[in-house]
C-alpha atoms as a PDB file:
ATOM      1  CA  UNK A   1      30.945  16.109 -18.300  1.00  0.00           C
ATOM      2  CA  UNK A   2      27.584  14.660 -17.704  1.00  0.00           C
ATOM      3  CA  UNK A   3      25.666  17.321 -18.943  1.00  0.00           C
ATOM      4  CA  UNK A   4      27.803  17.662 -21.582  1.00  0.00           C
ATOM      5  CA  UNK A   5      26.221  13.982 -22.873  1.00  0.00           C
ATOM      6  CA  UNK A   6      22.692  15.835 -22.148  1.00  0.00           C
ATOM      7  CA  UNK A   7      22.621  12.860 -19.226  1.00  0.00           C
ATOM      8  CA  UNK A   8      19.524  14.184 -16.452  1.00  0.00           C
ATOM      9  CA  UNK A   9      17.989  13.856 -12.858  1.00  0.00           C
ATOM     10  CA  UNK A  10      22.161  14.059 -12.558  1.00  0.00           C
ATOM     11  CA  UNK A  11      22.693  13.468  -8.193  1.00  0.00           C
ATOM     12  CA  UNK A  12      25.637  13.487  -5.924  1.00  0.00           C
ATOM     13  CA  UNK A  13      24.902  11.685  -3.078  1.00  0.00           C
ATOM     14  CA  UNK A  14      27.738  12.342  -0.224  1.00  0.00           C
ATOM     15  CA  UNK A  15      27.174   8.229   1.175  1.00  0.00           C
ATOM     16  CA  UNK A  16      30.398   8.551   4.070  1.00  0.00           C
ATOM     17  CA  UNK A  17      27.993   8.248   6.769  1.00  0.00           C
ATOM     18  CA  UNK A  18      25.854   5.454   5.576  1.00  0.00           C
ATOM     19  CA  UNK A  19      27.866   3.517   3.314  1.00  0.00           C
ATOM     20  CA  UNK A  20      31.220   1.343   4.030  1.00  0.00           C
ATOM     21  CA  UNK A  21      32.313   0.933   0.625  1.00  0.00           C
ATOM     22  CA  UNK A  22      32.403   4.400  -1.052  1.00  0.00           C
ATOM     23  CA  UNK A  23      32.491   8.096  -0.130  1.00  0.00           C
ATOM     24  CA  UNK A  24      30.033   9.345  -2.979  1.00  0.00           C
ATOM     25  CA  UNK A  25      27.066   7.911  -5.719  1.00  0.00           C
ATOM     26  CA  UNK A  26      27.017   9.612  -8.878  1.00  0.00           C
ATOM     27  CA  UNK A  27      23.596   9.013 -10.707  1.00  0.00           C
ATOM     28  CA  UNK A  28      21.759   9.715 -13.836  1.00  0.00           C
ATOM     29  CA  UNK A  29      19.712   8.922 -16.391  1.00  0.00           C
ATOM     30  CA  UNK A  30      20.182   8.746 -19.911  1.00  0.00           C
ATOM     31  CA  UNK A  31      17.369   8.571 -22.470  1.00  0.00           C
ATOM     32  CA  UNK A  32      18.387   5.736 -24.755  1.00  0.00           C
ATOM     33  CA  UNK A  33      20.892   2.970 -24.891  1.00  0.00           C
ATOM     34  CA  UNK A  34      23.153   4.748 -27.033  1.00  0.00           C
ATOM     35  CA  UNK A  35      22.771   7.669 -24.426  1.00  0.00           C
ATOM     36  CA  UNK A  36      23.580   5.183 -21.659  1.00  0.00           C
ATOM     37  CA  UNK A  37      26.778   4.325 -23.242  1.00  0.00           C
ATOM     38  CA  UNK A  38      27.785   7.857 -24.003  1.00  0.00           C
ATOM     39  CA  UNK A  39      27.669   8.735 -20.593  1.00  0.00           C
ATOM     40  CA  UNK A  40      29.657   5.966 -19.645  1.00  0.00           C
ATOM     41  CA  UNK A  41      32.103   6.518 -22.174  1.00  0.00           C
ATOM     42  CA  UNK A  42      32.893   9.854 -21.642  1.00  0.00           C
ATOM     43  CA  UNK A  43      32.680   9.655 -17.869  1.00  0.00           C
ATOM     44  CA  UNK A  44      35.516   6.565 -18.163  1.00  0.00           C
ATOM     45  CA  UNK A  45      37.302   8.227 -21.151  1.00  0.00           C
ATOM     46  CA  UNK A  46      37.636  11.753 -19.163  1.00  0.00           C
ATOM     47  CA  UNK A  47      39.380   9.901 -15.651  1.00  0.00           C
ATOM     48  CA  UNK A  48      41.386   7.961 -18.157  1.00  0.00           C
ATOM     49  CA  UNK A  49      42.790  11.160 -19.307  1.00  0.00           C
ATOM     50  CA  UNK A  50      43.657  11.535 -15.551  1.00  0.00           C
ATOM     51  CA  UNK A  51      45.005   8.455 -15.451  1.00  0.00           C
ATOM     52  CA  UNK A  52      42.106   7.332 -12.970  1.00  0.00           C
ATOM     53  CA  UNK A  53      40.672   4.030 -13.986  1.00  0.00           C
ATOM     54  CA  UNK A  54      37.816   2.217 -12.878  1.00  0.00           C
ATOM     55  CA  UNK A  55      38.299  -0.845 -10.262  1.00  0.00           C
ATOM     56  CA  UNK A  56      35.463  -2.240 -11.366  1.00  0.00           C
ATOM     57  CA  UNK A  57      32.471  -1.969 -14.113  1.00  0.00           C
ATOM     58  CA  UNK A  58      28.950  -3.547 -14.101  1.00  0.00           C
ATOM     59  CA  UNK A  59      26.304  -3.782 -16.589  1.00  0.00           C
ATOM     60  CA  UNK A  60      25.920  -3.078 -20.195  1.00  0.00           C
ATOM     61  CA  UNK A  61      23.590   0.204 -22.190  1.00  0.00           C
ATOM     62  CA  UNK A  62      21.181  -2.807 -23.135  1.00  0.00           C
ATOM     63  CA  UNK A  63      20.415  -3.799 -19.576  1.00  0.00           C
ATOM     64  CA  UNK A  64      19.273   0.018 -18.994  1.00  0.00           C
ATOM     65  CA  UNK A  65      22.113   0.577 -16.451  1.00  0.00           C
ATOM     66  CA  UNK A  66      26.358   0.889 -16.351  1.00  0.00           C
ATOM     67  CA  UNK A  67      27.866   0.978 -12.842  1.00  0.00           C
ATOM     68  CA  UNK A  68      31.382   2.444 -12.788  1.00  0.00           C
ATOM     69  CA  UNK A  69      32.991   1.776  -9.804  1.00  0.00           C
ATOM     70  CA  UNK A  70      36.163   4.404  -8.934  1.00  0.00           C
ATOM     71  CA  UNK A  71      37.120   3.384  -5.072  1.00  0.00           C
ATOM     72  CA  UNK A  72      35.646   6.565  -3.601  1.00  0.00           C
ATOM     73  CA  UNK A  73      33.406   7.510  -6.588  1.00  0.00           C
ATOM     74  CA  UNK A  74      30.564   5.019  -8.054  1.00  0.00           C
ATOM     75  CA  UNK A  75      29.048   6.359 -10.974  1.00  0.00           C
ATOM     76  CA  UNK A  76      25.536   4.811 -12.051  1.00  0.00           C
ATOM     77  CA  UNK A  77      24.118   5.354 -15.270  1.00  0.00           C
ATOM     78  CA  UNK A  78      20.247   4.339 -16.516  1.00  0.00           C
ATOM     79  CA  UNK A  79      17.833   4.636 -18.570  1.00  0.00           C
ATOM     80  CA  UNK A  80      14.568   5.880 -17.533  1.00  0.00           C
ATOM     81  CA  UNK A  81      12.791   3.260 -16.945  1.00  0.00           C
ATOM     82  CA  UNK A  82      15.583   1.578 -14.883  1.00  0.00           C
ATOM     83  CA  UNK A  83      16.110   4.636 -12.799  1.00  0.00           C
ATOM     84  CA  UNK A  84      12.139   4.584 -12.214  1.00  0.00           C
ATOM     85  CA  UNK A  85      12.625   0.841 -11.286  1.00  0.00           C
ATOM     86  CA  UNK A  86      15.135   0.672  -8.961  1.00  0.00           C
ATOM     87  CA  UNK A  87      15.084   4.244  -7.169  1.00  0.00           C
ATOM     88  CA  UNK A  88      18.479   4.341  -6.025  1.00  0.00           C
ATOM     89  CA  UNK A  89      17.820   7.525  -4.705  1.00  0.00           C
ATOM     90  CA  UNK A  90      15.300   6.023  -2.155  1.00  0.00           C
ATOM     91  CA  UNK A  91      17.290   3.375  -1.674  1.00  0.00           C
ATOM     92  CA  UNK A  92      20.016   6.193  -0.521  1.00  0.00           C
ATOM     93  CA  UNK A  93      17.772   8.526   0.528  1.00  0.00           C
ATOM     94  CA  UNK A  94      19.532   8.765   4.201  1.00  0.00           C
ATOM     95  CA  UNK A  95      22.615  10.275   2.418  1.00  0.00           C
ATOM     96  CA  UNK A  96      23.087  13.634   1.703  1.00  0.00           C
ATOM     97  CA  UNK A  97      22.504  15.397  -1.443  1.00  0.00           C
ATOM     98  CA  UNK A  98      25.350  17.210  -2.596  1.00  0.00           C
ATOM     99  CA  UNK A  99      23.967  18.435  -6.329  1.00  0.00           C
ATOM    100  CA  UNK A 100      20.450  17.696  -7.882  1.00  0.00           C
ATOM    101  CA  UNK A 101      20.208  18.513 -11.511  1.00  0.00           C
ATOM    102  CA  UNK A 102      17.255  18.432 -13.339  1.00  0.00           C
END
């Protein structure tokens, strides 16, 4: 579904044994703000269809990043240089990486 948006640098980062409040971090980038919101889109628009709806949602395409907050599953999505700026992945970097897509 991401890739389907042409969203990169797509990770799955398995956070159970360093994180309290979710099982797994979904992050990409997207190239533009109308990218950005794409990817959110369809990621919220394809659970919807599954009747799984976010708890909570954070950030707008013009800020550079959406955060879409499913219970187990948080989905972030940025732009470049927003992924560049806050390095998530470092941040996270003691959980394990599930799926690295270029």
């Amino acid at each position: 579904m991401l890739s389907d948006k042409q969203a990169s640098d797509i990770v799955l980062l398995d956070t159970r044994e360093v994180c309290s409040f979710t099982d797994y971090f979904i992050i990409c980038t997207g190239e533009s703000t109308r990218q950005v919101k794409a990817i959110a889109d369809t990621v919220s628009e394809s659970l919807k269809k599954e009747n799984i709806h976010p708890l909570h949602a954070e950030g707008t395409p013009d800020s550079g990043w959406v955060l879409l907050d499913f219970g187990d599953v948080v989905v972030h999505v940025f732009g470049s240089f927003e992924r560049d700026y806050y390095q998530l992945d470092k941040l996270w970097e003691k959980a394990c990486t599930k799926l690295r897509e270029p």
